[in-house]
N, C-alpha and C. Protein backbone atom coordinates (compact mmCIF):
# COMPACT_ATOMS: atom_id res chain seq x y z
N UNK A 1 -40.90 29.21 -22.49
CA UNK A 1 -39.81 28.71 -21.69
C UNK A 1 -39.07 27.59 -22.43
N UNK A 2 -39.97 26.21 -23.24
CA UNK A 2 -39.08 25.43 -23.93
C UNK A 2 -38.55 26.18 -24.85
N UNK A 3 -38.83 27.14 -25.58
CA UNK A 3 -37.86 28.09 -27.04
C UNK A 3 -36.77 28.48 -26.17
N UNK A 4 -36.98 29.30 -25.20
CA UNK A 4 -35.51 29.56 -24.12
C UNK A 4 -34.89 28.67 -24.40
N UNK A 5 -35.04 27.67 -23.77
CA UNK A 5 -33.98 26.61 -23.17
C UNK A 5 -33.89 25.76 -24.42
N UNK A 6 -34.31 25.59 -25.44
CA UNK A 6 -33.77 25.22 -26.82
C UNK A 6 -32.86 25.71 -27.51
N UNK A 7 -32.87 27.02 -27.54
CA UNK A 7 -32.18 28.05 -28.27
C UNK A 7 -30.85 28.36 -27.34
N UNK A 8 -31.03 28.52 -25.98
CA UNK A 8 -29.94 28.34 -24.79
C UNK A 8 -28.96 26.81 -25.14
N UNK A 9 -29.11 25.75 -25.40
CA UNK A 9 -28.64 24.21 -26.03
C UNK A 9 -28.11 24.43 -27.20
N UNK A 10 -28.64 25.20 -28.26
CA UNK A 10 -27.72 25.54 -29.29
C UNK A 10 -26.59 26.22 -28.98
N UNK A 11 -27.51 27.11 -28.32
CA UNK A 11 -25.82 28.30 -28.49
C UNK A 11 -25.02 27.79 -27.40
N UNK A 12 -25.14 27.07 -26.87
CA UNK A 12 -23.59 26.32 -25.89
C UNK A 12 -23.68 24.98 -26.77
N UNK A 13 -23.58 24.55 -28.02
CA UNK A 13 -22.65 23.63 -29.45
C UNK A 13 -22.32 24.23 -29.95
N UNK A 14 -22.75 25.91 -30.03
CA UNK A 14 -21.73 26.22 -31.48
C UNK A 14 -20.25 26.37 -31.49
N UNK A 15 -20.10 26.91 -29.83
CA UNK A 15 -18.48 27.19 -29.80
C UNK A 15 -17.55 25.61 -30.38
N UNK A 16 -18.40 24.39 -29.84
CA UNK A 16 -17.99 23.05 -29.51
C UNK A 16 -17.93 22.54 -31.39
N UNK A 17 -18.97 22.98 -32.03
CA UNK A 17 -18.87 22.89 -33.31
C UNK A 17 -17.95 23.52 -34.31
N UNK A 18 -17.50 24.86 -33.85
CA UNK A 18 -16.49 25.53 -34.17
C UNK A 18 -15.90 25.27 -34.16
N UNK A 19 -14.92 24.21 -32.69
CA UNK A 19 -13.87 24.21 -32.16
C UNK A 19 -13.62 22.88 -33.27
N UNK A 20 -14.26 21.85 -34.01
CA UNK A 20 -13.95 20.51 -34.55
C UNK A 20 -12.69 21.12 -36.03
N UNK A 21 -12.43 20.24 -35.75
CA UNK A 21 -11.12 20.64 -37.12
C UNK A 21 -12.15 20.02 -38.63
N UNK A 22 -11.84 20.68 -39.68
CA UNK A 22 -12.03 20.03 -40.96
C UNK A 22 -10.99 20.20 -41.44
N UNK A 23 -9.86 19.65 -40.95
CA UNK A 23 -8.81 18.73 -41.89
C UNK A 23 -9.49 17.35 -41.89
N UNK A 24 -9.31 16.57 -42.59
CA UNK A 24 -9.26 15.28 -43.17
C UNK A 24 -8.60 14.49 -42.21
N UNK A 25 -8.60 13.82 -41.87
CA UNK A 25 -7.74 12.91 -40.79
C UNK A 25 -7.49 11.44 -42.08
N UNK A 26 -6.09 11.21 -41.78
CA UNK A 26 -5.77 10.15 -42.92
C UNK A 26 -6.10 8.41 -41.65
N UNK A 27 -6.57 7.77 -42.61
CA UNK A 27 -6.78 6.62 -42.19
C UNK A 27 -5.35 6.11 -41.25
N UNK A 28 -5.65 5.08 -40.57
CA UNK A 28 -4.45 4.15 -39.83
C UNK A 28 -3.94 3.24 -40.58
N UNK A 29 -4.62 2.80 -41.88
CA UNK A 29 -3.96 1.75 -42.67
C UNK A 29 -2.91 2.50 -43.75
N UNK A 30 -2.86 4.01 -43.46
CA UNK A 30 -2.52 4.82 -44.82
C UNK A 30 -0.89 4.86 -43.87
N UNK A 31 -0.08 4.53 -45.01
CA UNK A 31 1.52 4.31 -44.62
C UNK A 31 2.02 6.01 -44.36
N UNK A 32 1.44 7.04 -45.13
CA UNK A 32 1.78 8.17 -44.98
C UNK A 32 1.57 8.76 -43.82
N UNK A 33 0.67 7.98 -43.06
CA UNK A 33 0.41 9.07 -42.27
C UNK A 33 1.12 9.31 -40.94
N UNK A 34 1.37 10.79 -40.92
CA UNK A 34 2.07 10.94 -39.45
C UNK A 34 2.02 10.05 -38.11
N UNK A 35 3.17 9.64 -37.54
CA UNK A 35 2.52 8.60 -36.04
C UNK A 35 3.65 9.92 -34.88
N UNK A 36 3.06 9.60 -33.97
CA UNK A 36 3.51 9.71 -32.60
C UNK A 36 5.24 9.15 -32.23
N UNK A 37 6.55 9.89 -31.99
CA UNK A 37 7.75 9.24 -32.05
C UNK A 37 7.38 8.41 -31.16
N UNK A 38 8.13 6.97 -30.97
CA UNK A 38 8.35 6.04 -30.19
C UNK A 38 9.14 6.33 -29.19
N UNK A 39 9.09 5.90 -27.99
CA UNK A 39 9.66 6.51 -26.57
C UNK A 39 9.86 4.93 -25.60
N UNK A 40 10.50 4.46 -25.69
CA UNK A 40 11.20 3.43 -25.06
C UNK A 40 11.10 3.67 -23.01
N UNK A 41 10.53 3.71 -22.19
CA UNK A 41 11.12 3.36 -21.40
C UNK A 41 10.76 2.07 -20.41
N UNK A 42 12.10 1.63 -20.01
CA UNK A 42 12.30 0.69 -19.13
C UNK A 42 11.55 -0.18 -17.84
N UNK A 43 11.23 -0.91 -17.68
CA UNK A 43 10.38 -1.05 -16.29
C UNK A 43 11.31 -1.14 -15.47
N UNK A 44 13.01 -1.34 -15.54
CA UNK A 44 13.75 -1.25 -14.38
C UNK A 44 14.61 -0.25 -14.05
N UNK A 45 14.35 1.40 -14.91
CA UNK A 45 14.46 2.06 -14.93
C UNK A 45 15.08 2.78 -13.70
N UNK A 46 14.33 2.68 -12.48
CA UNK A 46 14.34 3.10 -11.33
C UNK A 46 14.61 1.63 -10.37
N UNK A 47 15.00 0.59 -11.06
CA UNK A 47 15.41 -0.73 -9.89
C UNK A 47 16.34 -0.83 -8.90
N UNK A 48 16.17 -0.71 -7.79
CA UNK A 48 17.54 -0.95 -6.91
C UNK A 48 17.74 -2.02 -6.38
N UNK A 49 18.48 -2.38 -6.53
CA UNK A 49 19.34 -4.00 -6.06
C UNK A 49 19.08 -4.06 -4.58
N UNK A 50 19.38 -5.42 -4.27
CA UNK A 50 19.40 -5.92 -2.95
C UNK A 50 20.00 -5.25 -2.23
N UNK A 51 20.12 -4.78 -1.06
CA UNK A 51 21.33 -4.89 0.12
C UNK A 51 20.58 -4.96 1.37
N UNK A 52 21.37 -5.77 2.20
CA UNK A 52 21.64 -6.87 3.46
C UNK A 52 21.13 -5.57 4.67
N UNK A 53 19.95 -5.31 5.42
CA UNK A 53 20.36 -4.34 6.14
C UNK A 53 21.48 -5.02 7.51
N UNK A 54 22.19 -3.82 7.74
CA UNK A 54 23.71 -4.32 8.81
C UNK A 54 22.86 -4.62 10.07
N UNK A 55 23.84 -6.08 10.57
CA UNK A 55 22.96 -6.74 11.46
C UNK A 55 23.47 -6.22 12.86
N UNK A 56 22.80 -6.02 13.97
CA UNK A 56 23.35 -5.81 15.18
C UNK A 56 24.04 -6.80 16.12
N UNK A 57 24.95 -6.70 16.84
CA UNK A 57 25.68 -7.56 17.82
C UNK A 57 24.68 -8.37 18.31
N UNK A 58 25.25 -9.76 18.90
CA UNK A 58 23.70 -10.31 18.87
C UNK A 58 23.63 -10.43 20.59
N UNK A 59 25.13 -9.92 21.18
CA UNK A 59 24.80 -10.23 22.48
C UNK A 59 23.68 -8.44 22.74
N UNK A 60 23.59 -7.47 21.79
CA UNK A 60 23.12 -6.30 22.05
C UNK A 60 22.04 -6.78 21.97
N UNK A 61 21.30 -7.27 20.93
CA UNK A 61 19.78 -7.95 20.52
C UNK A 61 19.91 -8.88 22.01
N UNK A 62 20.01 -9.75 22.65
CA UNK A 62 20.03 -10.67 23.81
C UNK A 62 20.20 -9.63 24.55
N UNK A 63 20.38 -8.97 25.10
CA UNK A 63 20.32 -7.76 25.93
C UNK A 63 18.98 -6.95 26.24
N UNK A 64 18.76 -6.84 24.80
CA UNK A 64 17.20 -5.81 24.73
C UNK A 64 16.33 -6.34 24.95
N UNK A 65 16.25 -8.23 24.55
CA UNK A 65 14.94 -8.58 24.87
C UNK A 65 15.23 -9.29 26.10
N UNK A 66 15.97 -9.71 26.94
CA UNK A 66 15.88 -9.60 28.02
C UNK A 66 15.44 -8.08 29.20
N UNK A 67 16.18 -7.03 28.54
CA UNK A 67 15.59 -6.17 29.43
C UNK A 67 14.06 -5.95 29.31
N UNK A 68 13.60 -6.25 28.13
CA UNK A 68 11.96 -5.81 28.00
C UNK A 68 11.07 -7.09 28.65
N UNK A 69 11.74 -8.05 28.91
CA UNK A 69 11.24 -9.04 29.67
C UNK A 69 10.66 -9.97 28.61
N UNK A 70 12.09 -10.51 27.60
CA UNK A 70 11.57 -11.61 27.01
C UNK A 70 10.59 -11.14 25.57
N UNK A 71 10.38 -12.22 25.02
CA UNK A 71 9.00 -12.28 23.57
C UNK A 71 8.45 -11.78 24.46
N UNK A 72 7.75 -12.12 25.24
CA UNK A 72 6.41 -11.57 25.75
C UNK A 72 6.13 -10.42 26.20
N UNK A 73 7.77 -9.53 26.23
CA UNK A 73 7.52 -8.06 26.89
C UNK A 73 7.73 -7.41 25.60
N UNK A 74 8.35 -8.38 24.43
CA UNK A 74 7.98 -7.59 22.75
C UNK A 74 6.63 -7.06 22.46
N UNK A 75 6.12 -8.76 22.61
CA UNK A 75 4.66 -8.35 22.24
C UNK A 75 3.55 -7.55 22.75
N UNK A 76 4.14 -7.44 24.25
CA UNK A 76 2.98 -6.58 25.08
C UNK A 76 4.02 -5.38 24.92
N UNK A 77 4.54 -5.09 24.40
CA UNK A 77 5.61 -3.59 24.31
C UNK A 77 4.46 -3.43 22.42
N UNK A 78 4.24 -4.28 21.74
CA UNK A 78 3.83 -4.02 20.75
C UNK A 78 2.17 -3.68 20.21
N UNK A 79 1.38 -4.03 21.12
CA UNK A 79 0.21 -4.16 21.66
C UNK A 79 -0.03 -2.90 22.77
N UNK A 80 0.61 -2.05 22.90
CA UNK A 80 0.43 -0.83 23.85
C UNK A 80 -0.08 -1.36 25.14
N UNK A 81 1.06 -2.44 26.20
CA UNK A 81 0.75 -2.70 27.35
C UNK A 81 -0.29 -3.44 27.71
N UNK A 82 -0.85 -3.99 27.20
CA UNK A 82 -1.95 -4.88 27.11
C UNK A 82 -1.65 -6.43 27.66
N UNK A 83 -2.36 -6.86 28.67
CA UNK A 83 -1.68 -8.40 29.65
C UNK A 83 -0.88 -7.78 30.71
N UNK A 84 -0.51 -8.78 31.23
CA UNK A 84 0.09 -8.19 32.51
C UNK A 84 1.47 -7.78 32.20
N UNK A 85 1.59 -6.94 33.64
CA UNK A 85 1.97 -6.15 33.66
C UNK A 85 3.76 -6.61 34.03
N UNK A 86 3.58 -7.51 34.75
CA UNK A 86 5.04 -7.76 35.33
C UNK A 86 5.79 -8.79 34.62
N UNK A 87 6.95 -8.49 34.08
CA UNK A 87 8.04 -9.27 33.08
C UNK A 87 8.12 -10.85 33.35
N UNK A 88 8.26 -10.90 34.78
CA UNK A 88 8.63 -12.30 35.17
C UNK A 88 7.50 -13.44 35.39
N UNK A 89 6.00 -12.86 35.08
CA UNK A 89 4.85 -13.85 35.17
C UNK A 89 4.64 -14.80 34.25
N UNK A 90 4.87 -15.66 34.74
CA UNK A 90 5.13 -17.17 34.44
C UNK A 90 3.95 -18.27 34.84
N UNK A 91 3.10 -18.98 33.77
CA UNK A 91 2.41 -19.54 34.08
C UNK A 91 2.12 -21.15 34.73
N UNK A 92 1.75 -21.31 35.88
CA UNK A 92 2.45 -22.26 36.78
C UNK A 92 0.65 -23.61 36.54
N UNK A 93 1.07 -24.40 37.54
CA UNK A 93 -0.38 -25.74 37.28
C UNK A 93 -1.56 -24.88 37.69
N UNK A 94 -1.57 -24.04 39.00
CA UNK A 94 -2.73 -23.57 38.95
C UNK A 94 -3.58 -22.00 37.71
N UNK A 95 -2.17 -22.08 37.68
CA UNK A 95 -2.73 -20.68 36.57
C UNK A 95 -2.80 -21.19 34.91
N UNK A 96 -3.10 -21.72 34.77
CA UNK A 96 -3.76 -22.76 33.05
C UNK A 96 -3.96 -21.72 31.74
N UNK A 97 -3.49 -22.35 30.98
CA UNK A 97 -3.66 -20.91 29.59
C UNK A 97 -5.21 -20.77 29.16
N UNK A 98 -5.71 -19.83 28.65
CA UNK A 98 -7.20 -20.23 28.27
C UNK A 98 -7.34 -21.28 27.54
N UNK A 99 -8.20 -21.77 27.71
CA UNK A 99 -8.91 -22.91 26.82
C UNK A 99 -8.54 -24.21 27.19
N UNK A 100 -7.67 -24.37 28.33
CA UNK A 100 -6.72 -25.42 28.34
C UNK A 100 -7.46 -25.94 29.89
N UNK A 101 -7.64 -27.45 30.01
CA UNK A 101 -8.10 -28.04 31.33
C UNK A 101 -7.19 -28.32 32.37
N UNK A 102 -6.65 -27.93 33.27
CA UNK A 102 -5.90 -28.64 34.38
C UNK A 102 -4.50 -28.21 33.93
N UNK A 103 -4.70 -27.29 32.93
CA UNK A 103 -2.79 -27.00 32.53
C UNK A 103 -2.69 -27.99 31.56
N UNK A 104 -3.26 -28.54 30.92
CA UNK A 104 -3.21 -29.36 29.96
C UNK A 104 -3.75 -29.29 28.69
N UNK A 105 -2.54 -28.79 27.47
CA UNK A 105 -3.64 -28.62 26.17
C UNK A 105 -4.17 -29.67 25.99
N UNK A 106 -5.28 -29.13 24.94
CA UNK A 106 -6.32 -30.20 24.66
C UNK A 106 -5.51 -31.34 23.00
């Protein structure tokens, strides 16, 4: 079984031994020798310049976030409805933010 599988290891190098070139390969210090053409390209090749995206009316923007009920109906519009539910809840002395004593940050 090891002569098998010895003799099986040769014969899958010979193709690989075959395949090696015996030309001579000329040194890198040798001025003659063939190089690779030089190919230049750019890193800004593909750069596109600035532009401004166009801004919307601002009474349209003041419009939208009032209808969504304010920042806070952004963020719970951004958060998939999450907090309450109604636009106009407004936090008063008895209703205190977390963490906060008597309505009073710390």
């Amino acid at each position: 079984m090891k002569t098998y599988l010895a003799v099986l290891a040769i014969a899958a190098h010979v193709p690989l031994a075959a395949a090696q070139q015996s030309v001579p390969r000329s040194g890198p210090a040798d001025p003659a020798a063939p190089a690779p053409a030089f190919q230049y390209d750019s890193a800004f090749s593909n750069y596109r310049g600035f532009r401004e995206a166009p801004l919307a009316p601002w009474r349209d923007v003041n419009d939208e976030v009032a209808r969504v009920g304010g920042h806070i109906g952004i963020i719970r519009g951004l958060h998939g409805g999450q907090g309450s539910t109604r636009p106009d809840a407004k936090p008063t002395a008895g209703n205190s933010a977390p963490g906060s004593e008597s309505g009073k940050p710390r």
